[in-house]
N, C-alpha and C. Protein backbone atom coordinates (compact mmCIF):
# COMPACT_ATOMS: atom_id res chain seq x y z
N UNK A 1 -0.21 -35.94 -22.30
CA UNK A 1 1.09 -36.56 -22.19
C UNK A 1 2.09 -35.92 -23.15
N UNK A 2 1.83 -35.31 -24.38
CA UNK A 2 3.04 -34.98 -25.13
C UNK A 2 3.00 -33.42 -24.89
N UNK A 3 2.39 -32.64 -23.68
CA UNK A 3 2.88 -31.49 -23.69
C UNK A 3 4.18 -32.20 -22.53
N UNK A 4 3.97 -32.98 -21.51
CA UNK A 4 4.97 -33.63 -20.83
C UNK A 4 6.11 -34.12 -21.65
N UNK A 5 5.99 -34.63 -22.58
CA UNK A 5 7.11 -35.19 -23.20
C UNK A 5 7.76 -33.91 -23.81
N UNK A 6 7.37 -32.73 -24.36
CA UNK A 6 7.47 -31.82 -24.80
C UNK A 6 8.69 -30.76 -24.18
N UNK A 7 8.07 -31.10 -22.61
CA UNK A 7 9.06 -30.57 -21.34
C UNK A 7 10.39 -30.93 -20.93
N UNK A 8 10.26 -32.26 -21.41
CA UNK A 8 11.33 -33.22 -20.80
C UNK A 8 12.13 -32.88 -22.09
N UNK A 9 11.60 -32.71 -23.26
CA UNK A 9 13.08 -33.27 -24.35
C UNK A 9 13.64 -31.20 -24.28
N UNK A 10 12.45 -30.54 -23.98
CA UNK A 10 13.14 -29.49 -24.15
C UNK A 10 14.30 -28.86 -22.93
N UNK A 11 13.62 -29.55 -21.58
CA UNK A 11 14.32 -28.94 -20.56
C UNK A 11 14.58 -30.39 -19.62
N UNK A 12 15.60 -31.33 -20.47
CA UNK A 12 15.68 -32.31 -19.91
C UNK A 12 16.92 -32.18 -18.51
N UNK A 13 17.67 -31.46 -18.55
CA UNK A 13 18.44 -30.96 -17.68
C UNK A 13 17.65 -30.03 -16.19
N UNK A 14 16.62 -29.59 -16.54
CA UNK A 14 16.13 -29.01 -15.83
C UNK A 14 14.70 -30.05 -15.17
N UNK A 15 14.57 -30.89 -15.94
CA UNK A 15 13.25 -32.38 -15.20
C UNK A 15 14.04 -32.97 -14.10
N UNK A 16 15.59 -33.05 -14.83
CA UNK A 16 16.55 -33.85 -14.11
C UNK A 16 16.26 -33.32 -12.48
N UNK A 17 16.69 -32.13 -12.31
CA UNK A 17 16.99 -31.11 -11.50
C UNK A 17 15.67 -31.52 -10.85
N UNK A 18 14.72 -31.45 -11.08
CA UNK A 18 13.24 -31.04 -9.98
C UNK A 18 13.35 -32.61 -9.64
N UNK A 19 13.52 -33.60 -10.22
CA UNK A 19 13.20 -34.46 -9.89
C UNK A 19 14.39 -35.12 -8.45
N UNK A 20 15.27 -34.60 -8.62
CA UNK A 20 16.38 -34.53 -7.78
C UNK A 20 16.08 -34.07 -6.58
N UNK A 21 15.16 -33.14 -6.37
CA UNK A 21 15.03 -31.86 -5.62
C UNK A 21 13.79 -32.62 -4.85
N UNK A 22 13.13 -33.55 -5.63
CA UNK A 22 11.93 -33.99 -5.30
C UNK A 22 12.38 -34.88 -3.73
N UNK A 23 12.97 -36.02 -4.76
CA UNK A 23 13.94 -37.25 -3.77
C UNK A 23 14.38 -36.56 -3.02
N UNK A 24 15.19 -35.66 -3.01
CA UNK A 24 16.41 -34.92 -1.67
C UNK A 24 15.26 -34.55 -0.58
N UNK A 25 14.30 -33.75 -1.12
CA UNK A 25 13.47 -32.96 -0.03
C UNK A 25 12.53 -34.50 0.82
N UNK A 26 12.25 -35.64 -0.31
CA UNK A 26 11.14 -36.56 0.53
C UNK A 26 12.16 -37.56 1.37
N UNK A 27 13.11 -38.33 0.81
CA UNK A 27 13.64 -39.42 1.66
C UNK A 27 14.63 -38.03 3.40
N UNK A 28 14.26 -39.69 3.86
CA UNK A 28 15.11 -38.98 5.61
C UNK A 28 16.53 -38.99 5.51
N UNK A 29 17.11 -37.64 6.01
CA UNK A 29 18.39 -37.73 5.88
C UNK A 29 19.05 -38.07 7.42
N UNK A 30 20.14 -38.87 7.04
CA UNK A 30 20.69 -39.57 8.16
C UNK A 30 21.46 -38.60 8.81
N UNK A 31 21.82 -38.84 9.76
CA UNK A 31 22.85 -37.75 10.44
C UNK A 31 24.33 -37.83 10.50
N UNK A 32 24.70 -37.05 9.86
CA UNK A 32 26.43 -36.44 9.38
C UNK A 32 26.90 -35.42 10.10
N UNK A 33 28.15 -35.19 9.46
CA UNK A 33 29.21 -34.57 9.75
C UNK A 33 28.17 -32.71 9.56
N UNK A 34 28.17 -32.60 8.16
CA UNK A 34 27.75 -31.32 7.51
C UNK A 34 25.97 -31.09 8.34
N UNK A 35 25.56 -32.02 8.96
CA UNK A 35 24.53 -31.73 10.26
C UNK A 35 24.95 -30.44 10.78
N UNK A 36 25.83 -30.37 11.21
CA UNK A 36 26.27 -29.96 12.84
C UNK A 36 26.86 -27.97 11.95
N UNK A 37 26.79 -27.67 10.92
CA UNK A 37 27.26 -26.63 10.10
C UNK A 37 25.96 -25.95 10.11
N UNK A 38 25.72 -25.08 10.85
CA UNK A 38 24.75 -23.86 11.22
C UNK A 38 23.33 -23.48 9.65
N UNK A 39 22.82 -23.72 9.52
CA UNK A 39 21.66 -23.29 8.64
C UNK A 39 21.75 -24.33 7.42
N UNK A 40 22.40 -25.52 7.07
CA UNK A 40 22.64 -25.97 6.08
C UNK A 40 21.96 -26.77 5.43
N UNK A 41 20.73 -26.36 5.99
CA UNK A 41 19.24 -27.29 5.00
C UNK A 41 19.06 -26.05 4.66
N UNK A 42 19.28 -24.73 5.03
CA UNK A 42 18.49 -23.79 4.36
C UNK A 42 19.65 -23.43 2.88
N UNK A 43 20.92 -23.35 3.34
CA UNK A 43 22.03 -22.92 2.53
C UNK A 43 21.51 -24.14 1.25
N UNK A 44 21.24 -25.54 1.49
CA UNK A 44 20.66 -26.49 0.38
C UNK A 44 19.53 -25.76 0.05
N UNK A 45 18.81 -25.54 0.14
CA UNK A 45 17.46 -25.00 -0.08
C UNK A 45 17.73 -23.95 -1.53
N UNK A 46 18.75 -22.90 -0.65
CA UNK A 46 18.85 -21.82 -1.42
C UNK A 46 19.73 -22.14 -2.93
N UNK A 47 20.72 -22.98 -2.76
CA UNK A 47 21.54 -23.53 -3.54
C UNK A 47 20.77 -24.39 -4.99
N UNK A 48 20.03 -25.20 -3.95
CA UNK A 48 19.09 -26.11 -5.11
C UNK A 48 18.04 -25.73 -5.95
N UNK A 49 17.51 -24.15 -6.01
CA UNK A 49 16.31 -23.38 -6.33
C UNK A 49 16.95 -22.77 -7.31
N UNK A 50 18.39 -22.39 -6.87
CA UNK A 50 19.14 -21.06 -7.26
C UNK A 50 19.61 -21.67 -8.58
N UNK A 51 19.82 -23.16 -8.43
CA UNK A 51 20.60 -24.08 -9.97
C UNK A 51 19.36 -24.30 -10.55
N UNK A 52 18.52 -24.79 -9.68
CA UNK A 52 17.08 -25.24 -11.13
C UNK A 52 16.54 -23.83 -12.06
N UNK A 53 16.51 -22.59 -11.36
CA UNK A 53 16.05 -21.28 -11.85
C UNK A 53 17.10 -21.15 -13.06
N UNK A 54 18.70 -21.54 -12.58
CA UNK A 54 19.65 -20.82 -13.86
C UNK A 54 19.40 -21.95 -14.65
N UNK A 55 19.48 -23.19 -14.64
CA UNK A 55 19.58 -24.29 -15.54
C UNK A 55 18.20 -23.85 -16.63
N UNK A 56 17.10 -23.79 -15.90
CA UNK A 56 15.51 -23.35 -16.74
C UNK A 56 15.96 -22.03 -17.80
N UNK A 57 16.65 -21.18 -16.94
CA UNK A 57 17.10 -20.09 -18.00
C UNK A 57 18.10 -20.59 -19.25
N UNK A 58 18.99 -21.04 -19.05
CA UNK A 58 20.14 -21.48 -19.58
C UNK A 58 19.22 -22.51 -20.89
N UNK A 59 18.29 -23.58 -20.43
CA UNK A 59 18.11 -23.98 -21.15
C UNK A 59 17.13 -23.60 -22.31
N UNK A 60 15.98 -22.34 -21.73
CA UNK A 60 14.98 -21.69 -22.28
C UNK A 60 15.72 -20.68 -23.20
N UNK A 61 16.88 -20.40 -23.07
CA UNK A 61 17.53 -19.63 -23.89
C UNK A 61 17.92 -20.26 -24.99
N UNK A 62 18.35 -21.37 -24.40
CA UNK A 62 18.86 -22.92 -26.00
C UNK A 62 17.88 -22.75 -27.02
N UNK A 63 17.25 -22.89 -26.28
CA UNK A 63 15.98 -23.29 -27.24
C UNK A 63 15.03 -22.43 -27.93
N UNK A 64 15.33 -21.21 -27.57
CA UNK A 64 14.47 -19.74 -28.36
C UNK A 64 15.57 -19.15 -28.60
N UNK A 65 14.58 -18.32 -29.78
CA UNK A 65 15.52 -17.56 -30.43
C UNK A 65 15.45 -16.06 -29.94
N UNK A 66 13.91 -15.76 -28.88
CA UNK A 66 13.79 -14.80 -28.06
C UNK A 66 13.23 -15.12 -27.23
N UNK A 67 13.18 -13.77 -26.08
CA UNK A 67 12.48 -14.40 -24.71
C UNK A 67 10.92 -13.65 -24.82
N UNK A 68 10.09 -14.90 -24.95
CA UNK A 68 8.51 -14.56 -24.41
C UNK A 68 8.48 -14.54 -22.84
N UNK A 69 8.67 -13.19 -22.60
CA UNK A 69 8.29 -12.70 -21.39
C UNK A 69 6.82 -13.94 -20.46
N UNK A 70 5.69 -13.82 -21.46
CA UNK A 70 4.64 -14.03 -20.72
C UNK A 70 5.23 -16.16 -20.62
N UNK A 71 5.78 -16.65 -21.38
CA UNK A 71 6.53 -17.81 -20.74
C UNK A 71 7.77 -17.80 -19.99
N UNK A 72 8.51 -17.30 -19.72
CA UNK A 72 9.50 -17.30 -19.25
C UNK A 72 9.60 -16.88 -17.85
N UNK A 73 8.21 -15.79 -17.09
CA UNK A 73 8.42 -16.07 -15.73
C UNK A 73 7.38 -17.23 -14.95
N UNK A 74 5.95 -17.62 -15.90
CA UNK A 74 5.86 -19.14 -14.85
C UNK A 74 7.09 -20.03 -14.47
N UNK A 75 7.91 -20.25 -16.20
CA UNK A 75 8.86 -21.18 -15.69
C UNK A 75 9.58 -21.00 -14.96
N UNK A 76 10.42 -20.06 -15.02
CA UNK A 76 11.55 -19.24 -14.03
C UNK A 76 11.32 -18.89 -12.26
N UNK A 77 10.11 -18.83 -12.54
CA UNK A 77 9.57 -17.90 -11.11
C UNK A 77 8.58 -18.43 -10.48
N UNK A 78 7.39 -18.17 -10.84
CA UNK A 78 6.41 -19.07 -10.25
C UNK A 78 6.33 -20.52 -10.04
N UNK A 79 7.02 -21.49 -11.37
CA UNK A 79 6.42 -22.81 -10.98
C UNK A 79 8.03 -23.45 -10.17
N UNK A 80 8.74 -22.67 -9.93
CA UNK A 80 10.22 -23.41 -8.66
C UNK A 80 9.25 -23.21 -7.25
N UNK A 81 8.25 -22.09 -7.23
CA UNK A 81 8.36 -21.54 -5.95
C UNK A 81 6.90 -22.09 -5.31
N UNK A 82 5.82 -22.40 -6.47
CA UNK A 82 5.27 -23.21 -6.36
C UNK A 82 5.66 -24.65 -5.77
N UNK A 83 6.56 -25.24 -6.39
CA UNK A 83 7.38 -26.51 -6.05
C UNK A 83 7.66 -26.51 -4.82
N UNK A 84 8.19 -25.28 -4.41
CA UNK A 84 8.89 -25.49 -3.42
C UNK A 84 7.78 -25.27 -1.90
N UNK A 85 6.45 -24.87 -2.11
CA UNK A 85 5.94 -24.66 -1.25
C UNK A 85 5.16 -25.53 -1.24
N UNK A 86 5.16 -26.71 -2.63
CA UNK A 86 4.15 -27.81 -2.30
C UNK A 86 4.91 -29.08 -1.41
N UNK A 87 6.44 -28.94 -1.79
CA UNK A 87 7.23 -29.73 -1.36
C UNK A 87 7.29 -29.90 0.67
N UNK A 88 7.20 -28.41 1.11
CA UNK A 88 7.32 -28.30 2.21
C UNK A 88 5.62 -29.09 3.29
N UNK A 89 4.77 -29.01 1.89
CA UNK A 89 3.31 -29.29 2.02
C UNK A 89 3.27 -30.80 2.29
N UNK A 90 3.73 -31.18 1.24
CA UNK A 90 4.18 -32.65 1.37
C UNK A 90 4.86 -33.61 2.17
N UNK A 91 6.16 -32.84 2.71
CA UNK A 91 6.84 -32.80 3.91
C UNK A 91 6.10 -32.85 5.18
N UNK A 92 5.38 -31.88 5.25
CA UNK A 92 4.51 -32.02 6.77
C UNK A 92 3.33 -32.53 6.63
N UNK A 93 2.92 -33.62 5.74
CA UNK A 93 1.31 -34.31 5.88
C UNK A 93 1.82 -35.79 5.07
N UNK A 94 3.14 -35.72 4.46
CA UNK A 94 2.79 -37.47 3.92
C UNK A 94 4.10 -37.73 4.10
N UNK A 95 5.35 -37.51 5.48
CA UNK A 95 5.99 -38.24 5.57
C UNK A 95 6.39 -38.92 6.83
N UNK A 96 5.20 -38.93 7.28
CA UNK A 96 4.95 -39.47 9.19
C UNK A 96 6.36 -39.52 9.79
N UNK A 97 6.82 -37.42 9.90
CA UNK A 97 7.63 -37.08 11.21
C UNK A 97 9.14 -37.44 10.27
N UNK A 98 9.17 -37.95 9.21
CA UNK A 98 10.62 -38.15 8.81
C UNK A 98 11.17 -36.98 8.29
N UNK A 99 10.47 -36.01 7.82
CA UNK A 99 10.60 -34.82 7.34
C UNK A 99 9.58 -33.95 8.16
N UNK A 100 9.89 -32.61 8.04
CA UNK A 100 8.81 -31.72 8.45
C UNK A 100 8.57 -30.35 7.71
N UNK A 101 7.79 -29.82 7.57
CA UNK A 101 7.68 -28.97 6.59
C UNK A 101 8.13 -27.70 7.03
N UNK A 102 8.52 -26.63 6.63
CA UNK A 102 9.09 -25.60 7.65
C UNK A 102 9.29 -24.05 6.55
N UNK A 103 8.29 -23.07 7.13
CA UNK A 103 8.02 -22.21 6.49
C UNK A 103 9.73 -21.26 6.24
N UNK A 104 10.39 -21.30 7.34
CA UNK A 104 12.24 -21.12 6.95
C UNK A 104 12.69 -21.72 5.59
N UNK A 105 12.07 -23.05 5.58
CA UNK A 105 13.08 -23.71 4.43
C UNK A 105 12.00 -22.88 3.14
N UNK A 106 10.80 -22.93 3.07
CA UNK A 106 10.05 -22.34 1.79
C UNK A 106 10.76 -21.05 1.43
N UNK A 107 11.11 -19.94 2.59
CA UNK A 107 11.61 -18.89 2.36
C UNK A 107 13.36 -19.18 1.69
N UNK A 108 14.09 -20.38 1.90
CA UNK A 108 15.05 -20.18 1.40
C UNK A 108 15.29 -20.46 -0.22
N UNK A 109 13.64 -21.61 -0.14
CA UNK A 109 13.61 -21.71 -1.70
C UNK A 109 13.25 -20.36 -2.43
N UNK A 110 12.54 -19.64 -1.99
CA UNK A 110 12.36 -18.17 -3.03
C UNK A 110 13.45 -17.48 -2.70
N UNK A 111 14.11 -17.33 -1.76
CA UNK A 111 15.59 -16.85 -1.68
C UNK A 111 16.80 -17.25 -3.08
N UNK A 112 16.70 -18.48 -3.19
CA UNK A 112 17.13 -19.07 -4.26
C UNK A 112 16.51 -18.69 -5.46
N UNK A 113 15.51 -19.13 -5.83
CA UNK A 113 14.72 -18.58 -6.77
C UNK A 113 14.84 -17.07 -7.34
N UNK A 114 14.69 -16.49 -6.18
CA UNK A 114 15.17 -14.82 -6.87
C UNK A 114 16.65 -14.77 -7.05
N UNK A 115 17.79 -15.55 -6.29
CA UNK A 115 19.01 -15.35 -6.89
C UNK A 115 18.79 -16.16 -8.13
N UNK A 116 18.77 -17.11 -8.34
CA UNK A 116 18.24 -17.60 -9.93
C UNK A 116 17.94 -17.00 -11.11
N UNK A 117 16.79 -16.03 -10.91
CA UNK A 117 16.29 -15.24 -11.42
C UNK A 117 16.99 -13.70 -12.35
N UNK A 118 17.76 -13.56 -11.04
CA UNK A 118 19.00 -12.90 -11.36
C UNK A 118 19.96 -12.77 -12.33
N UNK A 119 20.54 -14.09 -11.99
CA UNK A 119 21.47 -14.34 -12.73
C UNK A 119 21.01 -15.00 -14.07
N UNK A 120 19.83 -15.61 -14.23
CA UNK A 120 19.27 -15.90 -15.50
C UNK A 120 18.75 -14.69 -16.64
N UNK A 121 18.22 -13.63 -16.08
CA UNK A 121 18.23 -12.42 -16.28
C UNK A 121 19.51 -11.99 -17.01
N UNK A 122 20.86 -11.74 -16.38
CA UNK A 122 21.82 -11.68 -16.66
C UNK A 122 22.56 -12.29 -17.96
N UNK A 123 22.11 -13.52 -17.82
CA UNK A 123 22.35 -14.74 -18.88
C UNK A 123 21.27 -14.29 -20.21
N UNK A 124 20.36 -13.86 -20.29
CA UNK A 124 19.77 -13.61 -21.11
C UNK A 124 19.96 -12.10 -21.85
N UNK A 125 20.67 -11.19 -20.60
CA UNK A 125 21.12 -10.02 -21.51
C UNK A 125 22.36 -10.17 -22.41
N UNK A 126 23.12 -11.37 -22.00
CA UNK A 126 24.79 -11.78 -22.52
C UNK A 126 24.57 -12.64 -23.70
N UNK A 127 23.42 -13.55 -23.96
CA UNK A 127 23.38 -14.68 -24.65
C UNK A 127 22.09 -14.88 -25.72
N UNK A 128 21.32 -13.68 -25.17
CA UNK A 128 20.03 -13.60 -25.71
C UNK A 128 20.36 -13.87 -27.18
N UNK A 129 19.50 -14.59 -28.46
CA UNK A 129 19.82 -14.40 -29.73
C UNK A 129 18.89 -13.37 -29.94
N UNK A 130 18.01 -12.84 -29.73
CA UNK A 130 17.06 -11.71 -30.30
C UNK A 130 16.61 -10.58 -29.30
């Protein structure tokens, strides 16, 4: 439990975020206006991966004074994309048909993820302290 608590006080902006991401992807979304706008669960997809990746950077930078490579791409890279492929997992076996899981939307989360990545990259050549 206190490597968990550990997570939260360090990257409490970024717990925020997954946990957000969690709710959005499990409850059913009703049908709107922004429905009917061509790819726009995937454009969310890509959007919502793309903020948790920079926020993780942004905040992993707060908090070091350099970047440990061998921590900085589970968090950054592997464990969004992980998320995002357990999420789609979850989607198609525990939400009887209200959601569905859809190998498009997984691809837009690593779509996101590598723009994330990017620009956190970026953020760390501008802001790095060491």
């Amino acid at each position: 439990m206190s490597h968990l608590y550990h997570l939260v006080i360090k990257y409490p902006l970024s717990c925020l975020i997954v946990v957000v991401i969690w709710i959005l992807c499990l409850v059913p979304v009703p049908e709107n206006p922004l429905s009917r706008i061509s790819l726009i669960d995937k454009w969310t997809h890509i959007a919502m991966y793309c903020l948790l990746c920079v926020v993780i950077w942004a905040e992993y930078l707060k908090a070091h004074d350099h970047i440990d490579r061998k921590r900085i791409w589970p968090l950054t890279l592997l464990a969004p994309v992980l998320m995002g492929g357990l999420i789609e997992i979850v989607q198609a076996t525990c939400t009887n048909g209200t959601r569905s899981g859809e190998w498009l939307d997984f691809l837009a989360d690593v779509i996101g993820v590598a723009i994330g990545q990017a620009i956190g990259i970026l953020l760390a050549r501008y802001f790095s302290k060491g």
